[in-house]
Protein backbone atom coordinates (compact mmCIF):
# COMPACT_ATOMS: atom_id res chain seq x y z
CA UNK A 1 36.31 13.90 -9.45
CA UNK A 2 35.66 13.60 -5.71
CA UNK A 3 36.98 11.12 -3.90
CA UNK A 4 33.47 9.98 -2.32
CA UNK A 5 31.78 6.57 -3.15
CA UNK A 6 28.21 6.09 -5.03
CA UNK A 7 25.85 3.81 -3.37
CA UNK A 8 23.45 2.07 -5.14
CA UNK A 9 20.49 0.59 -3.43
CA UNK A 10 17.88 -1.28 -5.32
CA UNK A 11 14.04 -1.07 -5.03
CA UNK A 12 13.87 -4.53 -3.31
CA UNK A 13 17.22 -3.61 -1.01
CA UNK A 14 15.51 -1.34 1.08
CA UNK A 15 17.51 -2.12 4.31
CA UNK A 16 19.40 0.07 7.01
CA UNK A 17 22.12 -3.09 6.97
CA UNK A 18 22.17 -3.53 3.14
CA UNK A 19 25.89 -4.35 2.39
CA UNK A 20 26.20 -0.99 -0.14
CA UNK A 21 25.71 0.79 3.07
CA UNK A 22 28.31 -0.44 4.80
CA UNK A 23 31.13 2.40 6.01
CA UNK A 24 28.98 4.92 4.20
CA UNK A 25 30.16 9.03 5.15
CA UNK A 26 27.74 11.10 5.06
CA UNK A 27 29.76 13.67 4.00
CA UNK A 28 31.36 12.27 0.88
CA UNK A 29 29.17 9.70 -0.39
CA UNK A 30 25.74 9.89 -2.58
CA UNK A 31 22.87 6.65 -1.87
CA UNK A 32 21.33 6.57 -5.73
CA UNK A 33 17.96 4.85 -5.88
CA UNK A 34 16.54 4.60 -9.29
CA UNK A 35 12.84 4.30 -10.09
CA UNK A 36 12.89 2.96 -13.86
CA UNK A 37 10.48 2.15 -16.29
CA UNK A 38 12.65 -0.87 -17.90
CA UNK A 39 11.73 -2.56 -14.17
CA UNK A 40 8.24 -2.16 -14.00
CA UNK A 41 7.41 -4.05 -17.69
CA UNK A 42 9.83 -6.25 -18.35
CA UNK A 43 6.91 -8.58 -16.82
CA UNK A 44 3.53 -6.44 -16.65
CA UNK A 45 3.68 -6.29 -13.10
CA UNK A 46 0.31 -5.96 -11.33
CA UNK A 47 0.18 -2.24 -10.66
CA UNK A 48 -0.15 -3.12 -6.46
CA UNK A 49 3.60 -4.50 -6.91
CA UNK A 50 4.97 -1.42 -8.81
CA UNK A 51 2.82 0.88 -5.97
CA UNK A 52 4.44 -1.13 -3.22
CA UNK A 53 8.43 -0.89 -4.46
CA UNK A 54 8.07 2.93 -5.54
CA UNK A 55 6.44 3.82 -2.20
CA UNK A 56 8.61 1.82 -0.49
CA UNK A 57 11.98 3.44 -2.22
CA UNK A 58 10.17 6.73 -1.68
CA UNK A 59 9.83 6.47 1.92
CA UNK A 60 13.15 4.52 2.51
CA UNK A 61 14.72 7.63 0.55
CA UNK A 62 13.23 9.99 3.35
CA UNK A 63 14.38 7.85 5.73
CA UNK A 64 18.12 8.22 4.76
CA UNK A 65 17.91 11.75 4.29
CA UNK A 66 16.81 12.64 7.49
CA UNK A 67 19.82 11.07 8.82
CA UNK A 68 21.81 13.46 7.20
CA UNK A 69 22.66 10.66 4.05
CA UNK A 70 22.60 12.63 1.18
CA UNK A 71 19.91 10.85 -1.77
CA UNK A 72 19.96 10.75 -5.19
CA UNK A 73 16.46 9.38 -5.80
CA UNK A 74 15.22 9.50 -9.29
CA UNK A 75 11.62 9.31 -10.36
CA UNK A 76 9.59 7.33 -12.62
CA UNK A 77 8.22 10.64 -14.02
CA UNK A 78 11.49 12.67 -13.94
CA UNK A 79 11.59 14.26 -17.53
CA UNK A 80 15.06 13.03 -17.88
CA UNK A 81 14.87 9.50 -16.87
CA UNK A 82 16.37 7.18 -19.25
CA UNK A 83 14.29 4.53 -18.09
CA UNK A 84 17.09 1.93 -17.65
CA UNK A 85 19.56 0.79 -14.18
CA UNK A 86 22.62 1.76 -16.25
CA UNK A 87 21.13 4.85 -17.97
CA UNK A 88 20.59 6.07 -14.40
CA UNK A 89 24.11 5.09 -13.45
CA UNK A 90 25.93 6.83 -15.69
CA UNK A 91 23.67 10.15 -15.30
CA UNK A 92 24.26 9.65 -11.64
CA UNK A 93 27.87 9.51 -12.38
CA UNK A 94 28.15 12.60 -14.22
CA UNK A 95 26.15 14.72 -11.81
CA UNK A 96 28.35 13.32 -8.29
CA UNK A 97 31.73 12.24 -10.01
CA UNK A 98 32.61 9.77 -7.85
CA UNK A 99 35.73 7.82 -7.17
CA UNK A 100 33.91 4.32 -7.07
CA UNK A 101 30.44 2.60 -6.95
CA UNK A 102 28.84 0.27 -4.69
CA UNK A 103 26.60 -2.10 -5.24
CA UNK A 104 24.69 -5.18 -3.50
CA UNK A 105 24.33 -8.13 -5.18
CA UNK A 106 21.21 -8.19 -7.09
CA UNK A 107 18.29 -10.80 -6.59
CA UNK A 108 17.67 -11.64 -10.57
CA UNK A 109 20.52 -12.44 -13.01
CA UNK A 110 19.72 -10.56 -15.18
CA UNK A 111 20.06 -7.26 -13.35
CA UNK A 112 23.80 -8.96 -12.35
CA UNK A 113 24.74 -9.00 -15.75
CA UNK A 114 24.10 -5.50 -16.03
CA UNK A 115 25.35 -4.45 -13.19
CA UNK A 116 28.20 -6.58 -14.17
CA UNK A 117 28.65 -4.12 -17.25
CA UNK A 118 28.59 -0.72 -15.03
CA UNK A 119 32.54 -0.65 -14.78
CA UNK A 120 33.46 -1.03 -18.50
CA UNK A 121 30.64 1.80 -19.22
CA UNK A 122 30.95 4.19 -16.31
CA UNK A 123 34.78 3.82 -16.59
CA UNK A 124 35.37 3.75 -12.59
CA UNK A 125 35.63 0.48 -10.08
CA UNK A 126 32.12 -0.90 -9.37
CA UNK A 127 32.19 -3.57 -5.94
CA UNK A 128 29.47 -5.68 -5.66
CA UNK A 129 28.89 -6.75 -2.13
CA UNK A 130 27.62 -10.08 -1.24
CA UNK A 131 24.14 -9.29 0.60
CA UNK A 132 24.64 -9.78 3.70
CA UNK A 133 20.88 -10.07 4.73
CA UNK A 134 19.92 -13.44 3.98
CA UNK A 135 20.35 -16.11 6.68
CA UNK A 136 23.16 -18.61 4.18
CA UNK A 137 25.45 -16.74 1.75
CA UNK A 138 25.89 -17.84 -1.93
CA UNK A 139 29.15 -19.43 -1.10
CA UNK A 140 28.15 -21.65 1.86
CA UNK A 141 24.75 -22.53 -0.33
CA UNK A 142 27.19 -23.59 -3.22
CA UNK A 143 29.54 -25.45 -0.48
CA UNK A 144 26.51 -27.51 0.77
CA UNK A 145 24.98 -28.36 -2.79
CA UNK A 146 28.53 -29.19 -4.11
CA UNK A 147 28.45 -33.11 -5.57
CA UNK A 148 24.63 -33.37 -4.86
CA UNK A 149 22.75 -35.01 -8.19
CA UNK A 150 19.53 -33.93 -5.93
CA UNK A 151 18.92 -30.82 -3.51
CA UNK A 152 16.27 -31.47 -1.25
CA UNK A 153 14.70 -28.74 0.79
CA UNK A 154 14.35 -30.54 4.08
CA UNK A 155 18.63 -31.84 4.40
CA UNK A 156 19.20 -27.72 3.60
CA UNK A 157 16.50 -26.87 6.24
CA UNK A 158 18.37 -29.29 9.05
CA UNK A 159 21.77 -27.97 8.60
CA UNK A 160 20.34 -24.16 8.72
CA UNK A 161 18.24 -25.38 12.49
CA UNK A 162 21.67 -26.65 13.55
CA UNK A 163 23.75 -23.36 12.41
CA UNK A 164 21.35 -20.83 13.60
CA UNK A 165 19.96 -22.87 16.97
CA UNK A 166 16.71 -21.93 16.09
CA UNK A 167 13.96 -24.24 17.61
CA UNK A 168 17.27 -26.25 18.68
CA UNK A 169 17.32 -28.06 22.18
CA UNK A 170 21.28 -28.43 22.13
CA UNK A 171 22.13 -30.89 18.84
CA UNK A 172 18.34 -31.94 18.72
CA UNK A 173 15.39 -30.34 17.01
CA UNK A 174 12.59 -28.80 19.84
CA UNK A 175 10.37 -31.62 20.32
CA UNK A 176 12.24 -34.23 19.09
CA UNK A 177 11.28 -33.61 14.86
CA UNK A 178 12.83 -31.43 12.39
CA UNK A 179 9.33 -30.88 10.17
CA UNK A 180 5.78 -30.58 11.46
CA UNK A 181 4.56 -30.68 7.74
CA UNK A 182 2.73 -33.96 8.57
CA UNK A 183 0.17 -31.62 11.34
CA UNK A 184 0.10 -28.85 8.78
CA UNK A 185 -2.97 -30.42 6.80
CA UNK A 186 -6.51 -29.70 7.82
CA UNK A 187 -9.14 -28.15 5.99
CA UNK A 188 -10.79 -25.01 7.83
CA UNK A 189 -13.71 -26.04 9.60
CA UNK A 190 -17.18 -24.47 9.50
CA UNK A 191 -17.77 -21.73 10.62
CA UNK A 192 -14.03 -20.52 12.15
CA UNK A 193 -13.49 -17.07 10.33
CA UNK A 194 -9.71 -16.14 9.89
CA UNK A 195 -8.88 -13.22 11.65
CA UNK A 196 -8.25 -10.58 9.16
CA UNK A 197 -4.61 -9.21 8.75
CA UNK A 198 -3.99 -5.82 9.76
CA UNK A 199 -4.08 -3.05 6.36
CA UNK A 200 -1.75 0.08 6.16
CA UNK A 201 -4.09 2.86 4.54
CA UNK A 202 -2.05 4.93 2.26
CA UNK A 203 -0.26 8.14 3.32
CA UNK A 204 0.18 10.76 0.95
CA UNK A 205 3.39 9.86 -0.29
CA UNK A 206 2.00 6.18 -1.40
CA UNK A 207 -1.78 7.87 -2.78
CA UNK A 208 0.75 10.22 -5.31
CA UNK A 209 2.34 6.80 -6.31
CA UNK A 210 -1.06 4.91 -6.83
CA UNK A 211 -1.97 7.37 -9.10
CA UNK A 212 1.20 7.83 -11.07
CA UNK A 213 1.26 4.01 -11.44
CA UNK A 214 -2.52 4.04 -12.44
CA UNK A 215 -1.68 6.17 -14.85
CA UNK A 216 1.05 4.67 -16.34
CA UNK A 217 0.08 0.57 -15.97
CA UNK A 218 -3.66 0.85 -16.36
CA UNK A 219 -3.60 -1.34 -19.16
CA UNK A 220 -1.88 -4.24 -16.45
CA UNK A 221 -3.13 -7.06 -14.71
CA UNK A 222 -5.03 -5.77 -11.83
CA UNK A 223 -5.50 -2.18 -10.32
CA UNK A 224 -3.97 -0.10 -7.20
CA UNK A 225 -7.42 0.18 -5.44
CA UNK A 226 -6.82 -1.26 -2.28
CA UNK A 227 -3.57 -0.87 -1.85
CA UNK A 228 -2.94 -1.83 1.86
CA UNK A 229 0.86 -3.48 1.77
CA UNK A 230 3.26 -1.72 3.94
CA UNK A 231 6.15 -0.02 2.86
CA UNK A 232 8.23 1.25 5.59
CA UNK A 233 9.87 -0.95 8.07
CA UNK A 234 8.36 0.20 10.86
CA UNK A 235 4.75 -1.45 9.05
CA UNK A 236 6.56 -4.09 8.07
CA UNK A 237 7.47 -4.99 11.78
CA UNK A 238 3.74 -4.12 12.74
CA UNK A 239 2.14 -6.57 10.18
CA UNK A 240 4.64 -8.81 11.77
CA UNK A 241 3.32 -8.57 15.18
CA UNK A 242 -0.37 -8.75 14.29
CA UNK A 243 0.09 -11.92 12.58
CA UNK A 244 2.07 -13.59 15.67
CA UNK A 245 -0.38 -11.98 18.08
CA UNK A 246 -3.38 -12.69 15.80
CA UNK A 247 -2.76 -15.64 13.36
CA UNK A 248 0.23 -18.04 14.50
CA UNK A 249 -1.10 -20.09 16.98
CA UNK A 250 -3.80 -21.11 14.11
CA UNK A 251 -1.35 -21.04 10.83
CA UNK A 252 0.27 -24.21 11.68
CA UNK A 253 -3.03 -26.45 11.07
CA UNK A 254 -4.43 -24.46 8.66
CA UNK A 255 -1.29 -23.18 6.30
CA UNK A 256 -2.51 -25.42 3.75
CA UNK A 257 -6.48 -24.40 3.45
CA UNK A 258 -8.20 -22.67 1.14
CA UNK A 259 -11.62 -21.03 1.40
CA UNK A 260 -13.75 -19.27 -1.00
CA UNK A 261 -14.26 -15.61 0.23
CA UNK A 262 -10.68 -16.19 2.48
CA UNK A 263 -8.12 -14.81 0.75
CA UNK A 264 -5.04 -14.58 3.36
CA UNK A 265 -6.70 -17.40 6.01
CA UNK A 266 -3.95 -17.65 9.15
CA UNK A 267 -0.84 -16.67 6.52
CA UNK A 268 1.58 -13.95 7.87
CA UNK A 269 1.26 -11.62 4.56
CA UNK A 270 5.24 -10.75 5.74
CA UNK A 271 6.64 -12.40 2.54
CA UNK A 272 6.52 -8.33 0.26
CA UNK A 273 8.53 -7.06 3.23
CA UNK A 274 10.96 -9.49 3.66
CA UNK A 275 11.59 -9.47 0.23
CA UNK A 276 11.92 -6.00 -0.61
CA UNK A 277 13.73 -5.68 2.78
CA UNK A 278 11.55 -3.95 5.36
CA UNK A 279 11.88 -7.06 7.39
CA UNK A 280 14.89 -8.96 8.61
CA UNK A 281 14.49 -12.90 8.12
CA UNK A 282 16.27 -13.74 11.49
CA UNK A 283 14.29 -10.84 13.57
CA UNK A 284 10.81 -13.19 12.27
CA UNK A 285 12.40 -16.21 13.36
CA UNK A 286 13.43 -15.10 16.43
CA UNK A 287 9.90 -13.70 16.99
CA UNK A 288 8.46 -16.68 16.13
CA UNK A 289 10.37 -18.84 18.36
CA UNK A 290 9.62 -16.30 20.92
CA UNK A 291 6.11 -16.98 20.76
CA UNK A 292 6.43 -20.77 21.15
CA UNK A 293 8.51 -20.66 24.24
CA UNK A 294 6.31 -18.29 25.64
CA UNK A 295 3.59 -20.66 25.07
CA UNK A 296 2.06 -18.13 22.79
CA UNK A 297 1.61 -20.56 20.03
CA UNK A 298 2.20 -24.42 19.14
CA UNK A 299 5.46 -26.24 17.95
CA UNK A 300 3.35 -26.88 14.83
CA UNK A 301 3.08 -23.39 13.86
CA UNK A 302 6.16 -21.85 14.71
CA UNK A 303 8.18 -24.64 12.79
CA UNK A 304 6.21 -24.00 10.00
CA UNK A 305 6.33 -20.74 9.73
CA UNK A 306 10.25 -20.87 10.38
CA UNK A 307 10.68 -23.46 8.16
CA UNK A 308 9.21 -21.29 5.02
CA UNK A 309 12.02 -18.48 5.71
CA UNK A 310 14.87 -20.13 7.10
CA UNK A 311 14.51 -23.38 5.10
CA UNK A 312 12.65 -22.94 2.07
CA UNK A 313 13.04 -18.89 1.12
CA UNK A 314 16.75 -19.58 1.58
CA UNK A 315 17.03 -22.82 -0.09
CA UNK A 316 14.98 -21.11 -3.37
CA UNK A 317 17.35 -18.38 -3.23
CA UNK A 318 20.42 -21.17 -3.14
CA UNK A 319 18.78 -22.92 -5.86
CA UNK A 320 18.41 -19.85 -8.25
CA UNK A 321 21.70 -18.84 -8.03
CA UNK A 322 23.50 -22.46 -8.31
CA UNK A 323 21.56 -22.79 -11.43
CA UNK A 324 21.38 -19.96 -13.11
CA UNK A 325 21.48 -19.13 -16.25
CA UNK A 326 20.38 -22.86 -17.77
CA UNK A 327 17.95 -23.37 -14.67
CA UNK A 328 15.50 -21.13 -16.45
CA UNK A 329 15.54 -22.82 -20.36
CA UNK A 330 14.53 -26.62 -18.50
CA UNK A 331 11.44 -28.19 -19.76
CA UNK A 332 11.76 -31.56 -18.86
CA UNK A 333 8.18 -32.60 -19.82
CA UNK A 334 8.48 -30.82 -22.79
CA UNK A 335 5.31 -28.65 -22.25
CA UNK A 336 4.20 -26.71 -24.69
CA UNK A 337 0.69 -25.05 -24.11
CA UNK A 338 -0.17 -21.70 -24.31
CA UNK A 339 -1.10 -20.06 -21.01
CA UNK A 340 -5.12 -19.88 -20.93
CA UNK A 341 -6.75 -16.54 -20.82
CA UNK A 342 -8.42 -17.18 -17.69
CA UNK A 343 -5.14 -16.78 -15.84
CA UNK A 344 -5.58 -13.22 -16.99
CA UNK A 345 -9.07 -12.97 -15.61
CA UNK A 346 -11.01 -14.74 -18.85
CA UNK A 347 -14.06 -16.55 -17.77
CA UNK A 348 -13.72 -20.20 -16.26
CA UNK A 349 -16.13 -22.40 -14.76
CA UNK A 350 -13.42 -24.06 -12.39
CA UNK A 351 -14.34 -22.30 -9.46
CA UNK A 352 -10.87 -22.97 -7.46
CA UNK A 353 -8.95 -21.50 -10.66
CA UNK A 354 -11.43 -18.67 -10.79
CA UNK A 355 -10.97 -17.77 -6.90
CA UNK A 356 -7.27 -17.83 -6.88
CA UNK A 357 -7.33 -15.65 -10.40
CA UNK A 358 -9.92 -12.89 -9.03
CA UNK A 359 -7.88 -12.61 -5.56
CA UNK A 360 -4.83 -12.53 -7.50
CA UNK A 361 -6.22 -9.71 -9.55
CA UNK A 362 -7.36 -7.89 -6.54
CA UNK A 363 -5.18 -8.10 -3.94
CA UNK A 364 -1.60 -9.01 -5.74
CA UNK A 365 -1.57 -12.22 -3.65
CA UNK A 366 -2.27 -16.18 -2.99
CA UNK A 367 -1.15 -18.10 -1.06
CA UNK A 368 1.11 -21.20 -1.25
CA UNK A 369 -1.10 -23.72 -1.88
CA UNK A 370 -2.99 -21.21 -4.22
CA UNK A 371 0.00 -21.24 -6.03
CA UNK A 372 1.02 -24.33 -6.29
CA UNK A 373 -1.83 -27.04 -5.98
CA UNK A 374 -4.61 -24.17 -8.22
CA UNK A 375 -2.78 -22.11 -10.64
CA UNK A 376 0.28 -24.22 -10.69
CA UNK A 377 -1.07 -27.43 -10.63
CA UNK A 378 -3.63 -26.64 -13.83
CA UNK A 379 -0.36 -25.42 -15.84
CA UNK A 380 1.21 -28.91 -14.63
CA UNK A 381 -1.56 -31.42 -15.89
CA UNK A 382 -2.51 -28.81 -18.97
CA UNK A 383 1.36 -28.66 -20.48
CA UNK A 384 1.77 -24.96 -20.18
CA UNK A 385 5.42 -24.27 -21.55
CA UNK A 386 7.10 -23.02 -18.63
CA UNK A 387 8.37 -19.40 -20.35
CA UNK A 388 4.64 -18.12 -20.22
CA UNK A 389 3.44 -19.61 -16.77
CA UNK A 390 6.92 -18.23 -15.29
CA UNK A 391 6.46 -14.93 -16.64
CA UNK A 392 3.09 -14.70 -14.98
CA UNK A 393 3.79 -16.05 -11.60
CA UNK A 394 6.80 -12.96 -11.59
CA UNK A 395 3.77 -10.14 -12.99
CA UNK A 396 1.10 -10.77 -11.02
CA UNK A 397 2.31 -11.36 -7.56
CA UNK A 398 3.39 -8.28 -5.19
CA UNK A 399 6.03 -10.51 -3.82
CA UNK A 400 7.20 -12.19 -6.53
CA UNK A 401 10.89 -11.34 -7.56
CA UNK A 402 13.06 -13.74 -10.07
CA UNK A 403 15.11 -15.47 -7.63
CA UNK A 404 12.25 -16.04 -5.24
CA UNK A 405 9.54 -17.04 -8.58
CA UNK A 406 11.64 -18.86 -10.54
CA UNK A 407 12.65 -22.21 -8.70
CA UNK A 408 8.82 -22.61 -7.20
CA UNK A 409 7.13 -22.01 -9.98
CA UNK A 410 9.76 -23.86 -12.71
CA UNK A 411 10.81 -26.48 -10.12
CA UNK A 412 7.96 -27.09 -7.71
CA UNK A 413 4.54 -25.96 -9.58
CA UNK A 414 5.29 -27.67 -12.84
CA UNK A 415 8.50 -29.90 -12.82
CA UNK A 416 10.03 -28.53 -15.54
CA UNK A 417 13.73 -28.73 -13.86
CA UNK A 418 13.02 -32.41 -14.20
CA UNK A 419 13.03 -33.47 -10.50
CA UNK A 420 15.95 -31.18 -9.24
CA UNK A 421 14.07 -29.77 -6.56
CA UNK A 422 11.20 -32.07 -6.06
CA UNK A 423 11.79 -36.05 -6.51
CA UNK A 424 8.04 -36.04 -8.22
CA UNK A 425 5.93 -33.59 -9.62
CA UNK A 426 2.88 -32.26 -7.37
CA UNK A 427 0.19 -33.37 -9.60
CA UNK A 428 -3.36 -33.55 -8.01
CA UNK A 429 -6.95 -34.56 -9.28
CA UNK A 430 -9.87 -32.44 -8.04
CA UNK A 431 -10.24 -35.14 -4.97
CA UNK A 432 -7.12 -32.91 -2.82
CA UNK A 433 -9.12 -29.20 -4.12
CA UNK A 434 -11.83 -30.90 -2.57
CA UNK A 435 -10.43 -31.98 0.51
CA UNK A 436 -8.54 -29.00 1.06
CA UNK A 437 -10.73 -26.50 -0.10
CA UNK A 438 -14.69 -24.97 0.17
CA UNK A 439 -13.73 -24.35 -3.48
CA UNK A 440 -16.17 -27.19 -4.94
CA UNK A 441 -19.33 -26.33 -3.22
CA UNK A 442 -21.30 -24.44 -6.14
CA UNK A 443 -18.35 -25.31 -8.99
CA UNK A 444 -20.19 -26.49 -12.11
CA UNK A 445 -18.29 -29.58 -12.59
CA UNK A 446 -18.12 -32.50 -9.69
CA UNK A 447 -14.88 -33.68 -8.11
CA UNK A 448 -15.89 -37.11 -8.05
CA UNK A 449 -16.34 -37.37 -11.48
CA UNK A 450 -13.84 -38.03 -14.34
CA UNK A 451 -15.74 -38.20 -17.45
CA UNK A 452 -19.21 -36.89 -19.02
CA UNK A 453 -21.27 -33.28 -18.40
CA UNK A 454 -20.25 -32.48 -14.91
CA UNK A 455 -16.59 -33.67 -14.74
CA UNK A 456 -13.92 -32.19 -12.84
CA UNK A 457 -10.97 -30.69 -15.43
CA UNK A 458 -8.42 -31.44 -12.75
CA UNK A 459 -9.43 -35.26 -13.21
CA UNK A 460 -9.77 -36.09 -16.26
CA UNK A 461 -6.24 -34.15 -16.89
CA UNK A 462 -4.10 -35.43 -14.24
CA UNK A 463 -5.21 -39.33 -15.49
CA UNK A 464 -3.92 -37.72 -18.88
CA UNK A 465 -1.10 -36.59 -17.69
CA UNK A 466 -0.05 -39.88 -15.87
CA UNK A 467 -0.62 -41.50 -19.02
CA UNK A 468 1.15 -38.90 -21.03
CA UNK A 469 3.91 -39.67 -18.76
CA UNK A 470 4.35 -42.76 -17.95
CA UNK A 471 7.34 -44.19 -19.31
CA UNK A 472 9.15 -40.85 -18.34
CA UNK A 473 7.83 -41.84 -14.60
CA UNK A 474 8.22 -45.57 -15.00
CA UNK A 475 11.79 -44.97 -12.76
CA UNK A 476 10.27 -43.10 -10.23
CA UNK A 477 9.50 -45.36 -7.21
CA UNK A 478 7.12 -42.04 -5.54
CA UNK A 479 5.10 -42.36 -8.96
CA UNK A 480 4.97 -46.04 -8.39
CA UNK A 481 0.86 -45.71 -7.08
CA UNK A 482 -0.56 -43.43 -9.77
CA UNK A 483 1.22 -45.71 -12.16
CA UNK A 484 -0.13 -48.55 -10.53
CA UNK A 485 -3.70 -47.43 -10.82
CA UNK A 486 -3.89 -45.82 -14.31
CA UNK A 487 -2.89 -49.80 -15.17
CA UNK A 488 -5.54 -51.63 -13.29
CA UNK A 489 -8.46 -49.09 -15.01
CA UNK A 490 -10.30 -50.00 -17.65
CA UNK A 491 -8.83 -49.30 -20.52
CA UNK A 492 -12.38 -47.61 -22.30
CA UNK A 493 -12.63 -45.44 -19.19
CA UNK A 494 -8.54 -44.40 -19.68
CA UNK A 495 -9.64 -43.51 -23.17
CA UNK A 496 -12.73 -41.71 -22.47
CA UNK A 497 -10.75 -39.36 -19.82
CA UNK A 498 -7.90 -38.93 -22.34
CA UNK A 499 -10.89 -37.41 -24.89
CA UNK A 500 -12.20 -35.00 -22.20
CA UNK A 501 -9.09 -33.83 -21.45
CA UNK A 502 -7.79 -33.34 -25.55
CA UNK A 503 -11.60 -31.92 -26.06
CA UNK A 504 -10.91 -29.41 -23.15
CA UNK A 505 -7.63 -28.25 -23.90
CA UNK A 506 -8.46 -27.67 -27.35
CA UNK A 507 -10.90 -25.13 -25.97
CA UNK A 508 -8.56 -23.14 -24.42
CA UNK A 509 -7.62 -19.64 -25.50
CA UNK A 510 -4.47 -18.90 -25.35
């Protein structure tokens, strides 16, 4: 046995400051990355996700080794793979015989609880480091939600300005408000065209992934043609730069658009890097703020781009593992519904539901309001038990990872944590697709209709599901006008909406 350390890194860990790194010597210790089968289908991934984490392990990999670390990267296609984290461990062990093994705390529990396991089976000392690369620790997110019955986003977000000073004019927030949400609400005009975001063509080492993983996940969600994400940091920083050069000053007004033909509007696109850890949270912010004191871009913009990383990516984190295990069995609204095939590409003639779907399919990626007020918002009003629309949210999206997935699709999309995260549920007729959206221009069904030929599904369903829930909302003084209204309707009108909406989700596949 040698008396050097191993050092696991994980596919989305791919950082120079990852805490497993810490005090490494090159001449003793062994960095083990593991490319393993059991990872890429415990969801179906979309094959641009499994491109993007191989390729970026890959190239991370050369990185270290041509700083003299020695690597112990195993393949997907190594003949000798046993396809698992721990399988890999323990081979690893064998081969380097080290004295211990380090580890960085893992973003989904249930790659903990095996890691959790490596000591017992590999027989040696395992540490698993806190990771040191998100902006508030486990501990001080468990300090702050300690005694709280609710956790809301926006007292997290306040404390985090105040701790980090960013956007801070001594104790008060730059320009005298904490949120800019309320100027973060227009539809995109006619006729401005978002600049697109800068693509990273594949270099050989990615093209011999893309085909590996086409080979192997064909039969998944999606394809790798068009790869474009980037998957070393140096990308990572220059996708950075082209959005605050290119999109920020616009993103502010416009972060809550959608547009048909529009896929990534003013959005930064920096959400696969940070995630997988090309990009450093606090090196965004900082750039961010940067370009709003350089009068580069509006107050507007820059808050609410900071406020998606430093408040809400942290705060989602915090949430998932303060929760965790029981966060993920909730259902408060006891849906049940199979998901619909057209989340898998089926046909639909909801034209907002079949945009988001097709540029999810193509490109591995929607954007928030996508997510939550299309896709999610459907699975809301339709009942769709929360295991199945979960598990899709994690496949299809490149930068979708449990911890990340879990709380805004379970908490925020469809309220199935009963109101921990959000005091109501965000449940929308077609009226806010239409007013935030080109989506209902050429749809066959009418957003200002409710009932008969041409009605809008997302109307006739959310009046359903207000009725479906209204005793269960009766308590809830920010349900108090939807409540209000579904009693002053007509009551044959109520009924006729309630029969297009049991007709129509009868119809569904599942």
């Amino acid at each position: 046995m040698s008396d050097g350390v191993l050092r696991v890194v994980l596919g989305d860990q791919l950082s120079r400051n990852l805490a497993a790194l810490e005090g490494l010597d090159p001449a003793r210790d062994v960095v083990l990355l593991m490319e393993v089968q059991g990872e890429c289908t415990y969801v179906p991934h979309h094959p641009q996700k499994i491109v993007l984490v191989l390729s970026a392990m890959r190239h991370f990999a050369r990185a270290l080794a041509a700083r003299g670390v020695k690597v112990d990267h195993v393949r997907l296609d190594d003949p000798d793979n046993t396809q698992s984290f721990r399988g890999e461990v323990l081979r690893a062990v064998a081969r380097h015989r080290p004295a211990r093994i380090v580890a960085t705390h893992p973003g989904e529990w249930r790659v903990l609880q095996d890691m959790q396991g490596w000591e017992a089976a590999a027989g040696l000392p395992v540490e698993i480091r806190e990771d040191g690369r998100f902006l508030c620790s486990l501990p001080r997110f468990r300090a702050w939600a300690q005694g709280r019955k609710q956790y809301r986003m926006e007292f997290f977000y306040r404390e985090m300005r105040r701790e980090t000073g960013l956007l801070m004019a001594g104790d008060e927030p730059a320009g005298g408000k904490w949120n800019y949400d309320s100027e973060n609400r227009a539809a995109l005009p006619k006729g401005l065209v978002p600049p697109p975001p800068v693509r990273f063509a594949p270099d050989a080492m990615t093209r011999e992934v893309m085909a590996l993983v086409a080979e192997r996940f064909g039969a998944h969600f999606g394809d790798v043609e068009g790869f474009a994400w980037p998957v070393t940091a140096q990308d990572a920083r220059a996708a950075l730069d082209a959005f605050l050069r290119d999109r920020l000053a616009l993103f502010g007004d416009y972060q809550d658009a959608m547009a048909a033909g529009q896929p990534t509007m003013f959005h930064a696109l920096v959400s696969t890097s940070l995630n997988i850890g090309l990009l450093d949270p606090m090196e965004a912010c900082r750039a961010a703020e940067e370009a709003w004191r350089a009068g580069r871009a509006p107050l507007n913009a820059v808050e609410g781009f900071i406020r998606q990383i430093l408040g809400w990516r942290e705060y989602v984190r915090g949430i998932y593992w303060h929760l965790m295990p029981g966060y993920a069995e909730g259902n408060a609204l006891d849906a049940t519904r199979p998901l619909p095939g057209f989340y898998w590409g089926g046909p639909t003639t909801m034209r907002c539901i079949e945009q988001a779907v097709a540029q999810t399919r193509d490109l591995a990626y929607a954007h928030h309001i996508q997510r939550l007020m299309v896709t999610g918002n459907f699975a809301l009003l339709a009942g769709i038990a929360p295991a199945e629309i979960n598990a899709w949210y994690l496949a299809v999206y490149a930068d979708a990872f449990e911890w990340v997935e879990l709380p805004n699709t379970h908490g925020m999309a469809i309220h199935a944590d009963g109101g921990v995260m959000a005091s109501k549920p965000y449940a929308a007729s077609g009226a806010y697709i239409n007013r935030m959206s080109d989506y209902c221009g050429g749809c066959a069904h009418d957003p200002k209709q409710a009932v008969g030929p041409r009605a809008c599904p997302f109307n006739f369903l959310y009046w359903d599901f207000i009725a479906r829930h209204a005793a269960r909302f009766a308590g809830n003084p920010r349900m108090a006008m939807p409540l209000r209204t579904l009693a002053k309707m007509d009551a044959r009108k109520v009924a006729a909406m309630r029969q297009e909406a049991a007709r129509f989700l009868d119809s569904l596949d599942g």
